[in-house]
C-alpha atoms as a PDB file:
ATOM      1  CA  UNK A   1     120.412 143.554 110.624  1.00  0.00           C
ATOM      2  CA  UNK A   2     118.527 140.882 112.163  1.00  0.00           C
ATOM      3  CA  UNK A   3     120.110 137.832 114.569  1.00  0.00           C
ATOM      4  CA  UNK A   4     120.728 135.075 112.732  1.00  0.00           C
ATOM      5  CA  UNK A   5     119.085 132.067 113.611  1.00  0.00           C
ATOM      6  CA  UNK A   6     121.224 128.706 113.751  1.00  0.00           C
ATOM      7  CA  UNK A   7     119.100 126.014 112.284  1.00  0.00           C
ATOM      8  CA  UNK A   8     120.826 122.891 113.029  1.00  0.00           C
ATOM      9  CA  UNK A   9     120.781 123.748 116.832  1.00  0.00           C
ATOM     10  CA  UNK A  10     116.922 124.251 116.781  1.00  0.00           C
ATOM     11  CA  UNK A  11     116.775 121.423 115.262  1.00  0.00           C
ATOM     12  CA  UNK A  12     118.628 119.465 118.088  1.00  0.00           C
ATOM     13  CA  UNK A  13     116.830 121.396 120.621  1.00  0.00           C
ATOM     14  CA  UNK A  14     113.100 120.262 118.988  1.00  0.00           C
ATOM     15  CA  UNK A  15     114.429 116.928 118.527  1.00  0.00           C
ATOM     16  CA  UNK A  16     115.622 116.627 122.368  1.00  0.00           C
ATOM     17  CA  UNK A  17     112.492 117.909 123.292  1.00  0.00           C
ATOM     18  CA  UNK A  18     110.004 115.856 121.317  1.00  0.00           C
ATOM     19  CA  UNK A  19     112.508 112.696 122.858  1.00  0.00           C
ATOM     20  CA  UNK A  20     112.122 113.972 126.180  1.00  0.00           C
ATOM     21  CA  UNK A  21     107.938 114.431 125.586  1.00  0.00           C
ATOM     22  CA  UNK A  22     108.127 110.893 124.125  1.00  0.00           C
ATOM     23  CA  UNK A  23     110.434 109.661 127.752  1.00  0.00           C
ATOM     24  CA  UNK A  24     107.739 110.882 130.115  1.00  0.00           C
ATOM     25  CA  UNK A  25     104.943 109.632 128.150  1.00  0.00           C
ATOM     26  CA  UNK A  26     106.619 105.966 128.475  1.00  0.00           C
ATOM     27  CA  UNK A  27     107.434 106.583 132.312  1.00  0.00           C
ATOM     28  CA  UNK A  28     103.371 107.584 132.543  1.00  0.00           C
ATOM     29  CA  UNK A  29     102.194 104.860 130.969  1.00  0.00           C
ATOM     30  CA  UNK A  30     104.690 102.532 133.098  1.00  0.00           C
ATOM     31  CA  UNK A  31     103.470 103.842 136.032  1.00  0.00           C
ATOM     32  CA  UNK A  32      99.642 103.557 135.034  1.00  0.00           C
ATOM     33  CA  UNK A  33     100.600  99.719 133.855  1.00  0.00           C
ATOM     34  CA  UNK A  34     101.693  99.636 137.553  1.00  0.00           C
ATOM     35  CA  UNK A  35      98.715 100.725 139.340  1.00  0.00           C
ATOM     36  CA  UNK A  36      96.246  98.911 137.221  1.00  0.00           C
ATOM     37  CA  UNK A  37      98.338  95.418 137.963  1.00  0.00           C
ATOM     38  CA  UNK A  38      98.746  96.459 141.685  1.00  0.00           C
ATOM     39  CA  UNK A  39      94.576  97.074 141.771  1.00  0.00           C
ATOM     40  CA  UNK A  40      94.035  94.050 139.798  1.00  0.00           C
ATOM     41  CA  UNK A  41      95.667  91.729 142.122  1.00  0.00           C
ATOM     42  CA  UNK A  42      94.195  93.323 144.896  1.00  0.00           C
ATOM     43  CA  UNK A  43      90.880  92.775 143.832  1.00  0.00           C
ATOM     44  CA  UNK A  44      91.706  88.976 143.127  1.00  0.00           C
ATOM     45  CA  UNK A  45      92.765  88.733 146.954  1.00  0.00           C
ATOM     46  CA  UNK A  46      89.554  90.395 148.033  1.00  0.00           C
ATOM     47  CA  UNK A  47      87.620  88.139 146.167  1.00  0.00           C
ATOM     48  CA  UNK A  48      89.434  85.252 147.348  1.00  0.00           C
ATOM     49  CA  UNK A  49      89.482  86.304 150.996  1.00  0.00           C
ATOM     50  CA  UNK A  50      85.959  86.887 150.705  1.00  0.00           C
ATOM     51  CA  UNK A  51      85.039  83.240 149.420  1.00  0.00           C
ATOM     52  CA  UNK A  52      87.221  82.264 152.277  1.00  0.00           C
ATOM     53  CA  UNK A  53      85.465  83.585 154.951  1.00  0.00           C
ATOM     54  CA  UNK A  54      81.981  82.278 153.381  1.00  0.00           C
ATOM     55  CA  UNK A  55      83.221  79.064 153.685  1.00  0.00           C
ATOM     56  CA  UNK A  56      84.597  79.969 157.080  1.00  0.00           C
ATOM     57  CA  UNK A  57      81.103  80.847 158.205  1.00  0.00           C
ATOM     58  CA  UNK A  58      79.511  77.888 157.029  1.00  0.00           C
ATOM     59  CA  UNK A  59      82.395  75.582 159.074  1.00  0.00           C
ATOM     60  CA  UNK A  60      84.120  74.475 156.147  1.00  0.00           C
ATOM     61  CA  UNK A  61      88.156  75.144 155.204  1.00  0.00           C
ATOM     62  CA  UNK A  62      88.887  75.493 151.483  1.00  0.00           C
ATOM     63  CA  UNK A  63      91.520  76.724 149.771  1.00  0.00           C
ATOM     64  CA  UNK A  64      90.645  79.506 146.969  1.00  0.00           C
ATOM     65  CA  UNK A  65      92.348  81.259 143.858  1.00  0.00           C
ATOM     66  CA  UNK A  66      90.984  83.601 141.606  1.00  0.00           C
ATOM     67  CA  UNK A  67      91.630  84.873 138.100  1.00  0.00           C
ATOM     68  CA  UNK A  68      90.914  87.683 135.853  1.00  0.00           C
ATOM     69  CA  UNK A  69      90.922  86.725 132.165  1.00  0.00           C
ATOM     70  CA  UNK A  70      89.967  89.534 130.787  1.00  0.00           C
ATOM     71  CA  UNK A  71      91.522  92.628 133.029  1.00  0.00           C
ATOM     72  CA  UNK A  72      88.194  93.707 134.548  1.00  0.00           C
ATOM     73  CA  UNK A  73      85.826  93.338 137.478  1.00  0.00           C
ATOM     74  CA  UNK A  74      84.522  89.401 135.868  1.00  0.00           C
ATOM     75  CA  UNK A  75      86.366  86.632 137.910  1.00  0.00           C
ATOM     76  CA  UNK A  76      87.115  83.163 137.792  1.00  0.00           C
ATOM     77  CA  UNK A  77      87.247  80.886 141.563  1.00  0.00           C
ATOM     78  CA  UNK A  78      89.166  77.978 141.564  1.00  0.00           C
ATOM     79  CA  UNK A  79      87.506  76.281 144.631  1.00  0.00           C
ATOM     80  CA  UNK A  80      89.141  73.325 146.263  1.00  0.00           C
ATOM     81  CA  UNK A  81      87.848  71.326 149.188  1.00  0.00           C
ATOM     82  CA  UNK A  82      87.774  67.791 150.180  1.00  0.00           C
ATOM     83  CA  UNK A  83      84.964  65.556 149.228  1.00  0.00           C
ATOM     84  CA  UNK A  84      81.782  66.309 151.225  1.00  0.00           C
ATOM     85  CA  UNK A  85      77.779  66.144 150.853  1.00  0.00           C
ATOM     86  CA  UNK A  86      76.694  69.402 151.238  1.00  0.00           C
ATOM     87  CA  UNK A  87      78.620  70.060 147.693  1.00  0.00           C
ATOM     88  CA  UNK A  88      76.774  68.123 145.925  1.00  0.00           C
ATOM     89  CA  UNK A  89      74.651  70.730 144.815  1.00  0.00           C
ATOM     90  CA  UNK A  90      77.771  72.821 144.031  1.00  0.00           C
ATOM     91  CA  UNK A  91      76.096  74.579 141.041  1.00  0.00           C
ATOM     92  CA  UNK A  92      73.402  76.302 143.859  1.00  0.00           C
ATOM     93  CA  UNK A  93      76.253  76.941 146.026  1.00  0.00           C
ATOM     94  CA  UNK A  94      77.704  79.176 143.020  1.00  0.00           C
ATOM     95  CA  UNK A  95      74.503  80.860 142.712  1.00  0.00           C
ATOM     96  CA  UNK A  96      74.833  81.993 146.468  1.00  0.00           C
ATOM     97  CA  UNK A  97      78.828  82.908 146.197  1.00  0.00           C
ATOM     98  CA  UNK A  98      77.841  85.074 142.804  1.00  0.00           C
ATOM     99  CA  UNK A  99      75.458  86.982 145.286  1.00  0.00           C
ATOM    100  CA  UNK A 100      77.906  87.576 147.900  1.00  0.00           C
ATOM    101  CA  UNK A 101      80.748  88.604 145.943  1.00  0.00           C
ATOM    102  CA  UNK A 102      78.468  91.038 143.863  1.00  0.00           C
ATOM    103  CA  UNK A 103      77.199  92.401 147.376  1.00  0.00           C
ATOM    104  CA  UNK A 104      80.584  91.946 149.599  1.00  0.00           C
ATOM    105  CA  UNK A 105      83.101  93.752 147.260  1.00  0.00           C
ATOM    106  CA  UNK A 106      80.866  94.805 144.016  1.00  0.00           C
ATOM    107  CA  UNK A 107      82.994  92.602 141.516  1.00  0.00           C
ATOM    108  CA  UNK A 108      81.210  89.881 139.225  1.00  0.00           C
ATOM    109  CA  UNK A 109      82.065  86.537 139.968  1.00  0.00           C
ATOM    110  CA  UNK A 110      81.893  84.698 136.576  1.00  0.00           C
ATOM    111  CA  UNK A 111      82.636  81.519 136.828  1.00  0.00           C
ATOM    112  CA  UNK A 112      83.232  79.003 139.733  1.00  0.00           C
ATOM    113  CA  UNK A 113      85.442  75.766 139.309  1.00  0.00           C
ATOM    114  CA  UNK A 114      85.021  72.905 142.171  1.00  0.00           C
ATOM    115  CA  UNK A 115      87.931  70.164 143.003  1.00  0.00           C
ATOM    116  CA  UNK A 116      87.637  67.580 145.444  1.00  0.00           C
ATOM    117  CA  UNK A 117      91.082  65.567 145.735  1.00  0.00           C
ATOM    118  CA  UNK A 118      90.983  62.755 147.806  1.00  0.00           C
ATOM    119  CA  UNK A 119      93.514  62.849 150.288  1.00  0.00           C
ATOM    120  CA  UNK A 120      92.759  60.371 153.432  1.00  0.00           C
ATOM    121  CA  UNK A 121      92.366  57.602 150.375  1.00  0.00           C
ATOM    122  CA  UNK A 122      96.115  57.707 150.441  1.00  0.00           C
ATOM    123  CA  UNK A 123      96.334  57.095 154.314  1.00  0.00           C
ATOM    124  CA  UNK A 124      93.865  54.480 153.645  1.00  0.00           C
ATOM    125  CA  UNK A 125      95.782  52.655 151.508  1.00  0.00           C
ATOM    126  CA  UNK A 126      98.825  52.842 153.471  1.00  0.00           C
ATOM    127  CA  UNK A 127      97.622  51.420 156.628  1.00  0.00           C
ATOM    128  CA  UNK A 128      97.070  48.161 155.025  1.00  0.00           C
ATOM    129  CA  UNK A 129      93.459  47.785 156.258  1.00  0.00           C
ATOM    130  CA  UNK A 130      92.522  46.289 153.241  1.00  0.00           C
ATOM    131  CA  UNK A 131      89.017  45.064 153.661  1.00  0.00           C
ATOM    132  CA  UNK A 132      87.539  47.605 155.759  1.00  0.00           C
ATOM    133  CA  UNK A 133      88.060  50.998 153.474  1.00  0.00           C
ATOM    134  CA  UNK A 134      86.697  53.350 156.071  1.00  0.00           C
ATOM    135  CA  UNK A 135      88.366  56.148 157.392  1.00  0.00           C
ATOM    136  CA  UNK A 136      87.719  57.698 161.231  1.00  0.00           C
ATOM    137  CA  UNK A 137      87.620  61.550 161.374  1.00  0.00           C
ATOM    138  CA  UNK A 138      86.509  61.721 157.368  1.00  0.00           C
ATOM    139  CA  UNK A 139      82.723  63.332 155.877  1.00  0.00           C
ATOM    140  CA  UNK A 140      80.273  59.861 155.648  1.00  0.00           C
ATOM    141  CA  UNK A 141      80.406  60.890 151.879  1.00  0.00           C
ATOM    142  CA  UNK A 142      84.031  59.738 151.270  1.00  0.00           C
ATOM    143  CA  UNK A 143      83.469  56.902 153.557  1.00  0.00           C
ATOM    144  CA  UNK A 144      80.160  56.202 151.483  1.00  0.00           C
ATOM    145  CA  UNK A 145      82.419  56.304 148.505  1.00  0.00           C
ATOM    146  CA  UNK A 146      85.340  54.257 149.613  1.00  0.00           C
ATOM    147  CA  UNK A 147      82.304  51.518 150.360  1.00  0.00           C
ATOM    148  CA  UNK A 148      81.397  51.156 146.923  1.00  0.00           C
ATOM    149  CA  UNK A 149      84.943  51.195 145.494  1.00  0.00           C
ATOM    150  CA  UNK A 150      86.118  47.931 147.543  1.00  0.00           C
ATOM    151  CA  UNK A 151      83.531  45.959 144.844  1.00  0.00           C
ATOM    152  CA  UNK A 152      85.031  47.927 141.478  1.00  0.00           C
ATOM    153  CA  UNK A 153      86.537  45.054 139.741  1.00  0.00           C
ATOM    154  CA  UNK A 154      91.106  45.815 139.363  1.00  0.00           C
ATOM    155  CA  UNK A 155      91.819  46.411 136.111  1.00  0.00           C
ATOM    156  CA  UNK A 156      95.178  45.295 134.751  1.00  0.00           C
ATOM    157  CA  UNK A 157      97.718  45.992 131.915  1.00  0.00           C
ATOM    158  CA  UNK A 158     100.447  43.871 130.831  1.00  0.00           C
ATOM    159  CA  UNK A 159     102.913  43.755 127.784  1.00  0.00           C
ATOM    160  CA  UNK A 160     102.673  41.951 125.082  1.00  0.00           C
ATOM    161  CA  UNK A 161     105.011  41.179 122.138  1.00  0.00           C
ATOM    162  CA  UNK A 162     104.305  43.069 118.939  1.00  0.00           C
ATOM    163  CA  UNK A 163     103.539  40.657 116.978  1.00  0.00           C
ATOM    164  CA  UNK A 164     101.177  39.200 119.299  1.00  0.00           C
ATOM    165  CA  UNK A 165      99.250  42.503 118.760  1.00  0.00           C
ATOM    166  CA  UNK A 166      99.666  42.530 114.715  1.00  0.00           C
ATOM    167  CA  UNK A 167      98.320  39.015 114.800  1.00  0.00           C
ATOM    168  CA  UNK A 168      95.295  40.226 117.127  1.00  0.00           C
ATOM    169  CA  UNK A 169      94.761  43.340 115.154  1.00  0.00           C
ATOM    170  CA  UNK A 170      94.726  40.830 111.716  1.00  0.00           C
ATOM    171  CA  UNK A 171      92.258  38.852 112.784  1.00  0.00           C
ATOM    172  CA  UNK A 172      90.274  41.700 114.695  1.00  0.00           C
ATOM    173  CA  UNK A 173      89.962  42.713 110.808  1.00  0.00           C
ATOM    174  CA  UNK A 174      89.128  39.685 109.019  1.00  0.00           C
ATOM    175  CA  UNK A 175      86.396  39.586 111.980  1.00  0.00           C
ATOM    176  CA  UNK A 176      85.164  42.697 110.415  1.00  0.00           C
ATOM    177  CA  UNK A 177      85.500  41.786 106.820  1.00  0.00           C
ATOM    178  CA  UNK A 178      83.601  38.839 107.373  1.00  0.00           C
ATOM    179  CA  UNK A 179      80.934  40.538 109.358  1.00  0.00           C
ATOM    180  CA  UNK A 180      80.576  43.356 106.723  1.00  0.00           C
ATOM    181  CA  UNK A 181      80.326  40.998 103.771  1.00  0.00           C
ATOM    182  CA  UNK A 182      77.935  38.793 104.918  1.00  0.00           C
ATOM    183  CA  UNK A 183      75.395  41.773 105.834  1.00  0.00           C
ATOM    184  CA  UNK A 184      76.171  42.898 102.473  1.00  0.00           C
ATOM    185  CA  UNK A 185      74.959  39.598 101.110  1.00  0.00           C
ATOM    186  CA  UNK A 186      71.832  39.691 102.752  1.00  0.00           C
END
């Protein structure tokens, strides 16, 4: 007579082992999740630290960050550097940073974003110079700049009651009622 065969424990048995297939199929594709992050943000350092030291050649100190939107070799720079003349022509600038990111590290750099915060106007303003705007030690383009602003005329905003405004914003209509009718006329 032949063994008998117990079917509910071959059942367990397939059923732990299709679990246990489906266990290290979630720890692989963990671990591959993993590697492609760690890889990713090593590339976005490389191309950062390679923008750096362009700049770096060319005597000027920025401060860079870089993005991947899409997961893949196309990358965004997030350039920031204080106000200066020779990036005024920033979009031929980005034509020479594509080039040396595509030869320097083979990636494709997509896109380039430029900031220029002002931050000696603040000293400026604190020292209480008032008339004179210029600033020792700064690019001629910010002082250029800080020339002009001296003559922008101060605007100002105050509060006003709301009904002062209805009454404005009445009139401001019957202005344009008026207006409207009498070029309707003609």
């Amino acid at each position: 007579m032949p063994a008998q065969i117990d079917l509910p424990a071959v059942a367990l048995f397939g059923v732990l082992g299709v679990a246990a297939l489906a266990l290290l199929a979630l720890i692989a594709y963990i671990v591959l999740l993993k590697r492609r992050a760690a890889r990713s943000r090593q590339k976005l350092a490389v191309v950062s630290s390679v923008l750096v030291d362009y700049f770096r050649k060319t005597g000027v100190d920025v401060a860079v960050g870089s993005v991947s939107l899409q997961d893949n070799d196309r990358f965004t720079a997030f350039v920031e550097s204080e106000p200066m003349k020779q990036f005024r022509l920033s979009h031929i600038i980005e034509i020479a940073l594509r080039d040396h990111v595509q030869k320097t590290c083979g990636l494709q750099l997509e896109k380039v974003f430029w900031r220029f915060p002002i931050k000696v106007a603040a000293q400026a303003n604190a020292g209480g110079s008032g008339g004179d705007k210029r600033i020792e030690g700064a690019d001629d383009y910010i002082n250029e700049g800080l020339v002009h602003y001296k003559d922008l005329p101060k605007s100002e905003a105050t509060e006003i009651p709301w009904e002062k405004f209805e009454e404005a914003a009445i009139l401001d209509t019957a202005k344009t009622e008026d207006s409207t009718s009498s070029a309707n006329s003609k």
